[in-house]
N, C-alpha and C. Protein backbone atom coordinates (compact mmCIF):
# COMPACT_ATOMS: atom_id res chain seq x y z
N UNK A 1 -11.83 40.26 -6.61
CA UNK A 1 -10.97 39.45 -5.76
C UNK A 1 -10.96 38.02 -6.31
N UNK A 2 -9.61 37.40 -6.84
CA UNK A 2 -9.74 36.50 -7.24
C UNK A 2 -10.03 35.05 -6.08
N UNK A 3 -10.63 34.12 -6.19
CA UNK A 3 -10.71 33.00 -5.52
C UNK A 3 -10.00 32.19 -5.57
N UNK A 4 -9.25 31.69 -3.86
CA UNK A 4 -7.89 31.15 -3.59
C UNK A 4 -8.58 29.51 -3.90
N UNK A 5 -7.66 28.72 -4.52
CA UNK A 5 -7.53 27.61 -4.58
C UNK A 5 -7.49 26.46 -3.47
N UNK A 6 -8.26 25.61 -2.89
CA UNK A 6 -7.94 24.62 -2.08
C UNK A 6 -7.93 23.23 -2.39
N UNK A 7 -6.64 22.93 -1.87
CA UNK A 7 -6.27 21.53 -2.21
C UNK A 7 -6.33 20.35 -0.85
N UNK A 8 -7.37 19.43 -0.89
CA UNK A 8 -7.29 18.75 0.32
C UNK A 8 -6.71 17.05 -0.29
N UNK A 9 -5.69 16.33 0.04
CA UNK A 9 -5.95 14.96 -0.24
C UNK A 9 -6.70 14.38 0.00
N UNK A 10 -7.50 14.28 1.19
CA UNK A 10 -8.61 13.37 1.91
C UNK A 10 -9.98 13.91 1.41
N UNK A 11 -9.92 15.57 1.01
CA UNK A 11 -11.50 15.41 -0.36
C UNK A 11 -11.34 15.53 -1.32
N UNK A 12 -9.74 15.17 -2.46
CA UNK A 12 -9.80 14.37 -3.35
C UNK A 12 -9.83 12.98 -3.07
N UNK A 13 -9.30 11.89 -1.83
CA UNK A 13 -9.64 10.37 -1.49
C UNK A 13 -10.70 10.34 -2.17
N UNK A 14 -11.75 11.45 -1.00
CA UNK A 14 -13.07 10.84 -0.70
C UNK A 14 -14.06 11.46 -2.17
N UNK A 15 -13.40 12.51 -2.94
CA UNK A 15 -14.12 12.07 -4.49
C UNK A 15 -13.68 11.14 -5.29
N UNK A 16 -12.76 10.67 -4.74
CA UNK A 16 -12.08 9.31 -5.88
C UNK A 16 -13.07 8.07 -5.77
N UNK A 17 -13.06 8.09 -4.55
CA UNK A 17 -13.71 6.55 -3.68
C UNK A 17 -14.87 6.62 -3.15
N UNK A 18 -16.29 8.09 -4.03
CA UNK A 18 -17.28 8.21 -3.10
C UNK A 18 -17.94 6.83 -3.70
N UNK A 19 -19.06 6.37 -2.68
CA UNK A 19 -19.89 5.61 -3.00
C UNK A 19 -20.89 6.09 -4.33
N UNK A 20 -21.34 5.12 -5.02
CA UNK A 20 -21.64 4.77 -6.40
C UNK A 20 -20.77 4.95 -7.26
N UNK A 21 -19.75 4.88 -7.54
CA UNK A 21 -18.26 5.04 -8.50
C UNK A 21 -18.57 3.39 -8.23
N UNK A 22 -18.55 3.39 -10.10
CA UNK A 22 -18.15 1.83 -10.72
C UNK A 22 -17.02 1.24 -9.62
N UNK A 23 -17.42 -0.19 -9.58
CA UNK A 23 -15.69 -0.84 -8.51
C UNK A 23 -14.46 -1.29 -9.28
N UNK A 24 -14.76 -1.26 -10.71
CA UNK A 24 -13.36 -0.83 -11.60
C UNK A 24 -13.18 0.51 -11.78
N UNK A 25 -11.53 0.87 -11.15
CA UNK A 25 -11.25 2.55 -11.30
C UNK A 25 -10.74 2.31 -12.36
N UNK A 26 -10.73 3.34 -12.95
CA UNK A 26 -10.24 4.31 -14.46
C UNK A 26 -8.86 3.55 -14.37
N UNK A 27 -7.82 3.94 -15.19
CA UNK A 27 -6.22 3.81 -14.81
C UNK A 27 -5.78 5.12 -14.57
N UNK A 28 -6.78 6.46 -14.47
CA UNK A 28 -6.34 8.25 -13.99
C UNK A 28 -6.69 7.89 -13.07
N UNK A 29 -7.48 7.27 -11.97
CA UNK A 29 -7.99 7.44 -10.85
C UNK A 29 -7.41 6.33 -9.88
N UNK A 30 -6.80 5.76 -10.06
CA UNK A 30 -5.74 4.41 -9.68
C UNK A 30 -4.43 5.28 -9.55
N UNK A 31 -4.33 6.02 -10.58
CA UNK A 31 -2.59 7.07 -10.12
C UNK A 31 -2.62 8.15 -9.35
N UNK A 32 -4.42 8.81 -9.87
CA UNK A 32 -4.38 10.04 -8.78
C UNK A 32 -4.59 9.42 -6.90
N UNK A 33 -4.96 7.94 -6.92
CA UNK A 33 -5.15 7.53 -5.55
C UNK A 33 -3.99 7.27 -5.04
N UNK A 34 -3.24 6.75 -5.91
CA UNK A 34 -1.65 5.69 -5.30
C UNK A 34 -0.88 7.11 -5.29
N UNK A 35 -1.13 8.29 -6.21
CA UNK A 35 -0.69 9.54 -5.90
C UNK A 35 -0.22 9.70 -4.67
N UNK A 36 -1.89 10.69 -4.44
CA UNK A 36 -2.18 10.44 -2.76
C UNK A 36 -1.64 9.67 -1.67
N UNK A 37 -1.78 8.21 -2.11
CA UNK A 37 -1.51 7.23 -1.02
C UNK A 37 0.09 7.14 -0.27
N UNK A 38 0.31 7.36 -1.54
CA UNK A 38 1.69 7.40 -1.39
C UNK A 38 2.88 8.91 -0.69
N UNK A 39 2.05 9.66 0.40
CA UNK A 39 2.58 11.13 0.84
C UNK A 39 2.79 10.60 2.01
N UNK A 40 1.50 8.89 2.58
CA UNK A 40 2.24 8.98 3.98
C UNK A 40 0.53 8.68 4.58
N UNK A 41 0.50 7.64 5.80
CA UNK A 41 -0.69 8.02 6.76
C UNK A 41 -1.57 8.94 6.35
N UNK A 42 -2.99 9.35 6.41
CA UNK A 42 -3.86 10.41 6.10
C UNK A 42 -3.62 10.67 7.46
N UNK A 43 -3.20 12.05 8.00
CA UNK A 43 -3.15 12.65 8.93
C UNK A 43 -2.39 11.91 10.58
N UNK A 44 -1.30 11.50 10.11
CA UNK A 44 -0.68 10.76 10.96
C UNK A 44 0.84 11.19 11.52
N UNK A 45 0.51 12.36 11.85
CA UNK A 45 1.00 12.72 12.84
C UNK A 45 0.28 13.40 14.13
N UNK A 46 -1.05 13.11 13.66
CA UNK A 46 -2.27 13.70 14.89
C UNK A 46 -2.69 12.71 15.34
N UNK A 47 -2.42 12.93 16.46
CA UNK A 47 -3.18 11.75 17.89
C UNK A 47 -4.90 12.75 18.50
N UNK A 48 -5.37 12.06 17.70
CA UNK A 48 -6.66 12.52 18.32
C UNK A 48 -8.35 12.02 17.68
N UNK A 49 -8.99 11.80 19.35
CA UNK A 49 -9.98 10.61 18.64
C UNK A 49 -10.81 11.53 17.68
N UNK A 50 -11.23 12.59 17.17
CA UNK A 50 -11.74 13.15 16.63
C UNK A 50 -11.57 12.98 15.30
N UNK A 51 -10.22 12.31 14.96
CA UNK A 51 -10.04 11.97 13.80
C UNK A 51 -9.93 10.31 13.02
N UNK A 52 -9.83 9.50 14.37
CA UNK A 52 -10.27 8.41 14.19
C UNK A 52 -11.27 7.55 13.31
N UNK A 53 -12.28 7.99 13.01
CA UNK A 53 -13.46 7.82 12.03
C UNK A 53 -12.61 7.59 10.51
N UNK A 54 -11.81 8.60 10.43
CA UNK A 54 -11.13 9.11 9.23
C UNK A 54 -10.24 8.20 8.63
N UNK A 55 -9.46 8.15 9.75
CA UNK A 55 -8.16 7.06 9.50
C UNK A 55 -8.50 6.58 9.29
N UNK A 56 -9.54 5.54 9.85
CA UNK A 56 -9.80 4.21 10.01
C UNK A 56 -10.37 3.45 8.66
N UNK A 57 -11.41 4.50 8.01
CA UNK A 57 -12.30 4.67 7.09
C UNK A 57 -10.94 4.22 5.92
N UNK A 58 -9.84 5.54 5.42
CA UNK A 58 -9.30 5.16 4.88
C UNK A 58 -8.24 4.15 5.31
N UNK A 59 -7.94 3.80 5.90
CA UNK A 59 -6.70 2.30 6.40
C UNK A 59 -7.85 1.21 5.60
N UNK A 60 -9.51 1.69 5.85
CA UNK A 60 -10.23 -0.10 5.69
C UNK A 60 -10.19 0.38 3.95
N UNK A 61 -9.99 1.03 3.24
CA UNK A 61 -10.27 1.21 1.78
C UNK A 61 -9.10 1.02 1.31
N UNK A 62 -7.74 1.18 1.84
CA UNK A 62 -6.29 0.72 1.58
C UNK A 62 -6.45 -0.48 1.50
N UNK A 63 -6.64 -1.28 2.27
CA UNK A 63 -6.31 -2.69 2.30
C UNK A 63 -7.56 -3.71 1.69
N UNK A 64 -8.53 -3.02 1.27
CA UNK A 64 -9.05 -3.51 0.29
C UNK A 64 -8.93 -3.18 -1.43
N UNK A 65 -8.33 -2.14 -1.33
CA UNK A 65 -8.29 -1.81 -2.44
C UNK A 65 -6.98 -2.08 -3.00
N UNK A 66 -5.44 -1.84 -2.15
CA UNK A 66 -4.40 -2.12 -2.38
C UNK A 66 -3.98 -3.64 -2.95
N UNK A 67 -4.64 -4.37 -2.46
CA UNK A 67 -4.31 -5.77 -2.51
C UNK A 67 -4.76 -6.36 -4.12
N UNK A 68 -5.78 -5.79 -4.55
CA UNK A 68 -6.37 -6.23 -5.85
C UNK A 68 -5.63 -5.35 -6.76
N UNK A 69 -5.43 -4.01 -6.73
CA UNK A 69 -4.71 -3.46 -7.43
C UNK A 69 -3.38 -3.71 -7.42
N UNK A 70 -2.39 -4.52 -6.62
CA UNK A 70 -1.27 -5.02 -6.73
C UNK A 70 -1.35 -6.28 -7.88
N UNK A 71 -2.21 -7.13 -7.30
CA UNK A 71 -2.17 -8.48 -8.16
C UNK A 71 -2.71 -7.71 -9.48
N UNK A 72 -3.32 -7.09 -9.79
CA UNK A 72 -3.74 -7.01 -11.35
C UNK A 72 -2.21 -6.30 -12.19
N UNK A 73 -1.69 -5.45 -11.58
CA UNK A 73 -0.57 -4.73 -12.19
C UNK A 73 0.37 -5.88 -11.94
N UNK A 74 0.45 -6.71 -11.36
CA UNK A 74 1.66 -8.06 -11.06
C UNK A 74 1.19 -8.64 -12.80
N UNK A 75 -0.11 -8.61 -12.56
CA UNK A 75 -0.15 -9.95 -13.74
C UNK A 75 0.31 -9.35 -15.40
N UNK A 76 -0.36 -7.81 -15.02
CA UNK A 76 0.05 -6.96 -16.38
C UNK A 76 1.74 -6.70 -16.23
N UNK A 77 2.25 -6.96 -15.59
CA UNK A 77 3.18 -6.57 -15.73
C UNK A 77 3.84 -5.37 -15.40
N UNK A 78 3.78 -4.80 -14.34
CA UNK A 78 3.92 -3.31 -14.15
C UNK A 78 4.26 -2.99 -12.87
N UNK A 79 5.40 -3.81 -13.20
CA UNK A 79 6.39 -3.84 -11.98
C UNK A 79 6.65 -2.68 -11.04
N UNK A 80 7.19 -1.78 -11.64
CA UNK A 80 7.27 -0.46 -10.76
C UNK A 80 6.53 -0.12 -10.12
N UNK A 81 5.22 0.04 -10.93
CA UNK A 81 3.81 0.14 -10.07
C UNK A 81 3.85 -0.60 -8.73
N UNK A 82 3.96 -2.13 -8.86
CA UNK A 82 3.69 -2.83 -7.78
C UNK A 82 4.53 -2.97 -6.65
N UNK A 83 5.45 -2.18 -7.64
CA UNK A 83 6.81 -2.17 -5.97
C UNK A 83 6.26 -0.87 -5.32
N UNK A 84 5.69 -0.02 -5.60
CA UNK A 84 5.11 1.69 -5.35
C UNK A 84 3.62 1.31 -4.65
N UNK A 85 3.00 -0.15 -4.77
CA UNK A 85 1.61 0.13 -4.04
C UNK A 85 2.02 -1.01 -2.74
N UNK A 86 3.09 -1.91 -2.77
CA UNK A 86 3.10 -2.28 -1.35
C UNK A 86 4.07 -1.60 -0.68
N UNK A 87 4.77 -1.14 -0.91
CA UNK A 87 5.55 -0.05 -0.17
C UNK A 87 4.31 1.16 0.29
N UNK A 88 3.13 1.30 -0.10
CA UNK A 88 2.13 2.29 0.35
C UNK A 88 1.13 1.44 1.62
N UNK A 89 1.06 -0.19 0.77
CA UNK A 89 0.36 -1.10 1.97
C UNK A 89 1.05 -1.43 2.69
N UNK A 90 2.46 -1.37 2.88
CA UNK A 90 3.52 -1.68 4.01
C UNK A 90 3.36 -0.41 4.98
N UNK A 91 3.42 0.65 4.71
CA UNK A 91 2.84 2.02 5.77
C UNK A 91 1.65 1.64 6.61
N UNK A 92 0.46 0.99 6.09
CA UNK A 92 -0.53 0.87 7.18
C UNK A 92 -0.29 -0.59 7.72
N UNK A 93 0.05 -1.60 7.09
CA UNK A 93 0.01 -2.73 7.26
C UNK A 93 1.61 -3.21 7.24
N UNK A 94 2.10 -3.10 8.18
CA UNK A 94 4.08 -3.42 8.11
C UNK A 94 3.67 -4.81 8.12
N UNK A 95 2.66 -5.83 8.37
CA UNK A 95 3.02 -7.05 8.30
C UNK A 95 2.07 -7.77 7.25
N UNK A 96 1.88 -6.69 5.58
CA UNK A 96 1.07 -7.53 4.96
C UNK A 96 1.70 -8.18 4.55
N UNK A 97 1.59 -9.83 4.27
CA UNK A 97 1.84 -11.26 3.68
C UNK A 97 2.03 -10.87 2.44
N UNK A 98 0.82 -10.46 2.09
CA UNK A 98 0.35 -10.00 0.62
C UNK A 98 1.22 -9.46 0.09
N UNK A 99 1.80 -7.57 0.49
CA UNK A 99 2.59 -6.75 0.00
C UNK A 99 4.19 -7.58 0.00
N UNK A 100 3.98 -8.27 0.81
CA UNK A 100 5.72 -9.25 1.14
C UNK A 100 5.81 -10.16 -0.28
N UNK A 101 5.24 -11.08 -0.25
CA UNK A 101 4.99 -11.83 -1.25
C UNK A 101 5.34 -11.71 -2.72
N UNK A 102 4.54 -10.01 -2.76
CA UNK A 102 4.15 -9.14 -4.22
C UNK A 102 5.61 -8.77 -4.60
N UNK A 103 5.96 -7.92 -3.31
CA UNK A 103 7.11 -7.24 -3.65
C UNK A 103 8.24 -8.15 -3.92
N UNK A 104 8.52 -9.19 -3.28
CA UNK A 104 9.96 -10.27 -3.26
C UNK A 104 9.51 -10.66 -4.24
N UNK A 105 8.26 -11.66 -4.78
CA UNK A 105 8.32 -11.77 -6.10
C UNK A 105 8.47 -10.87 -7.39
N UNK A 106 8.01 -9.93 -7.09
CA UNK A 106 8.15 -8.74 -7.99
C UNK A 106 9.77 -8.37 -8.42
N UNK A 107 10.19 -8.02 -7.45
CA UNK A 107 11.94 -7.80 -7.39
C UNK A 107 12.40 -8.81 -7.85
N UNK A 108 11.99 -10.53 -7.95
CA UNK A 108 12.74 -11.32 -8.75
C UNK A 108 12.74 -11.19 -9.96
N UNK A 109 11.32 -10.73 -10.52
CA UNK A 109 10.92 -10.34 -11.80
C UNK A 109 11.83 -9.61 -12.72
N UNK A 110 12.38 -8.53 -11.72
CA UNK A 110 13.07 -7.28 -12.18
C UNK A 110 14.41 -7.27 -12.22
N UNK A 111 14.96 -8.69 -11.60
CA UNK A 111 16.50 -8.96 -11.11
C UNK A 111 16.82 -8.16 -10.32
N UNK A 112 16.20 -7.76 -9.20
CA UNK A 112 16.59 -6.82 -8.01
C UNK A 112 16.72 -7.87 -6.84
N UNK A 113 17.61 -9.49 -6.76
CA UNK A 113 17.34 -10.19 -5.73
C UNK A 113 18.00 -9.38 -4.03
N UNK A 114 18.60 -8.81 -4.41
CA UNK A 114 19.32 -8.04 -3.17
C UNK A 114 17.87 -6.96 -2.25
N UNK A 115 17.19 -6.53 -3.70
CA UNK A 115 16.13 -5.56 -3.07
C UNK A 115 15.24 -6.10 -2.24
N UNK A 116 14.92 -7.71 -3.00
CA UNK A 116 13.81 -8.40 -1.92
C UNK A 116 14.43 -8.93 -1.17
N UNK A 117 15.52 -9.55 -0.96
CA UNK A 117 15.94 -10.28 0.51
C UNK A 117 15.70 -9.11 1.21
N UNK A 118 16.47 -7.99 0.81
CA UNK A 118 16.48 -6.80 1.89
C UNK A 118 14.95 -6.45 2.53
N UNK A 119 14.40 -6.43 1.37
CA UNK A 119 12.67 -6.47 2.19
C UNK A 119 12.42 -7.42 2.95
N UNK A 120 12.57 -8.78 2.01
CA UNK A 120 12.41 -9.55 3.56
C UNK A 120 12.70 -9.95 4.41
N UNK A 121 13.51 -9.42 4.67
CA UNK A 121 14.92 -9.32 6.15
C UNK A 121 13.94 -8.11 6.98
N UNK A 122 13.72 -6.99 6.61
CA UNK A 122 12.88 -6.14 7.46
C UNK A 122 11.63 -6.56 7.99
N UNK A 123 10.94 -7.36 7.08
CA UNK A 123 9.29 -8.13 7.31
C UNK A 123 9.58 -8.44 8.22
N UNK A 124 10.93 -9.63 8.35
CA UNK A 124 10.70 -10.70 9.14
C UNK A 124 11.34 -9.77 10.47
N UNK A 125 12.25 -8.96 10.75
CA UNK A 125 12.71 -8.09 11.54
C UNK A 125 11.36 -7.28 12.33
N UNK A 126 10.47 -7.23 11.45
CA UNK A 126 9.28 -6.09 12.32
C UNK A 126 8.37 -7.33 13.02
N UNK A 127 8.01 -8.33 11.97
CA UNK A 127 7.29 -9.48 12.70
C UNK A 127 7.79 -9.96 14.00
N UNK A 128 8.87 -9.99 13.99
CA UNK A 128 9.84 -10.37 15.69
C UNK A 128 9.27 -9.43 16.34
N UNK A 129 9.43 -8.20 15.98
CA UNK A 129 9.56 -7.29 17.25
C UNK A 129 7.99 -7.16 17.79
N UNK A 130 7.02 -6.81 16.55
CA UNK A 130 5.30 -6.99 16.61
C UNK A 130 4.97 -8.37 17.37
N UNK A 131 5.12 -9.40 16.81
CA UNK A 131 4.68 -10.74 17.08
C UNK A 131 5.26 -11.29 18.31
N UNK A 132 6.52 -10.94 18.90
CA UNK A 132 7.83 -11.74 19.74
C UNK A 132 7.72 -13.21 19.38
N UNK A 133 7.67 -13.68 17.74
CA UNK A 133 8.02 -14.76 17.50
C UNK A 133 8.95 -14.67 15.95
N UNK A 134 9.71 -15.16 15.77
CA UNK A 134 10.20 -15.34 14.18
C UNK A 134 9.01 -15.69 13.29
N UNK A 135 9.22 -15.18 12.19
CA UNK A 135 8.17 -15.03 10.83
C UNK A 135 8.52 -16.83 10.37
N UNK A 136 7.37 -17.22 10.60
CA UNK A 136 7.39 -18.16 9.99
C UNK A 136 7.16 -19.09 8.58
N UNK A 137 7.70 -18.01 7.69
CA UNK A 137 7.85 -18.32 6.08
C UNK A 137 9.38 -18.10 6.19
N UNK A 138 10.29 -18.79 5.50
CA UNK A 138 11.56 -18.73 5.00
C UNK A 138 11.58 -17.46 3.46
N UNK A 139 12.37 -17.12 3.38
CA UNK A 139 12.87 -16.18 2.16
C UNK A 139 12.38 -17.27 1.22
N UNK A 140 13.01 -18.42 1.06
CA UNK A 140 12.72 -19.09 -0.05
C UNK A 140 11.09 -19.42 -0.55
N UNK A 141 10.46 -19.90 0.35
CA UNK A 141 9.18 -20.37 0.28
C UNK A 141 8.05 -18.53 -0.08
N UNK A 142 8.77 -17.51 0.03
CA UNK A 142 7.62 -16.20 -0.28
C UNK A 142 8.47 -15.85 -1.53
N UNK A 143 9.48 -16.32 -2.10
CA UNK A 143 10.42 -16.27 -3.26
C UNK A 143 9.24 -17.09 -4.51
N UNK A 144 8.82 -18.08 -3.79
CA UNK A 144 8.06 -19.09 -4.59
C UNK A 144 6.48 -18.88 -4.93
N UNK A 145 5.98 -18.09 -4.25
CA UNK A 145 4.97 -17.95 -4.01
C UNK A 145 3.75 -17.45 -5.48
């Protein structure tokens, strides 16, 4: 009887990201994560505290890990990449600064100015509705950033 194959994302996460793994990832283990990262919430369409631990665990390893791995691919140059990891930190975090910033500057990079206003027309659109105040950075001033 041959042995069926199982594929979990969250115990490939959690061999990507176990504790004692060097805190520079590979550049295979940076694609197989943003892979992953990029399907959506870890288990978010389930409401239930049983799984809470989980989420949470990975949401706190997203937003530490997303943010450094944006700026390093910004500086190398690897644009696509960085439009693909805040669009992954915009899923847990709709109001990161950071991913706003990355991406509108990024899209200037690329001559996509239509792509980042359009992003940051939504930022500032979710910040209203989250915050009930207007985003208080102008397009221009996260253009500059």
């Amino acid at each position: 009887v041959p042995a069926h194959e199982f594929y979990s994302d969250y115990l490939a996460f959690v061999a990507l990201t176990a504790v004692g793994k060097p805190p520079g990832f590979s550049t295979g283990s940076v694609i197989e994560l943003t892979d992953i990262l990029s399907r959506g919430k870890f288990l978010g369409g389930i409401e239930s505290e049983l799984f809470d631990y989980y989420k949470h665990k990975t949401e706190d390893f997203i937003h530490s890990f997303l943010p450094v791995q944006i700026k390093k691919m910004y500086h190398e140059g690897m644009y696509d990449a960085v439009i693909r990891l805040c669009n992954i930190l915009f899923t847990t975090d709709p109001l990161s600064e950071t991913a706003l910033a990355y991406y509108v500057n990024t899209c200037q990079k690329m001559n996509l100015p239509d792509k980042a206003l359009k992003r940051y027309n939504i930022f500032a659109k979710e910040y209203r509705r989250t915050m009930g105040e207007d985003y208080g950075v102008n397009y221009e001033a996260v253009k500059t950033k």
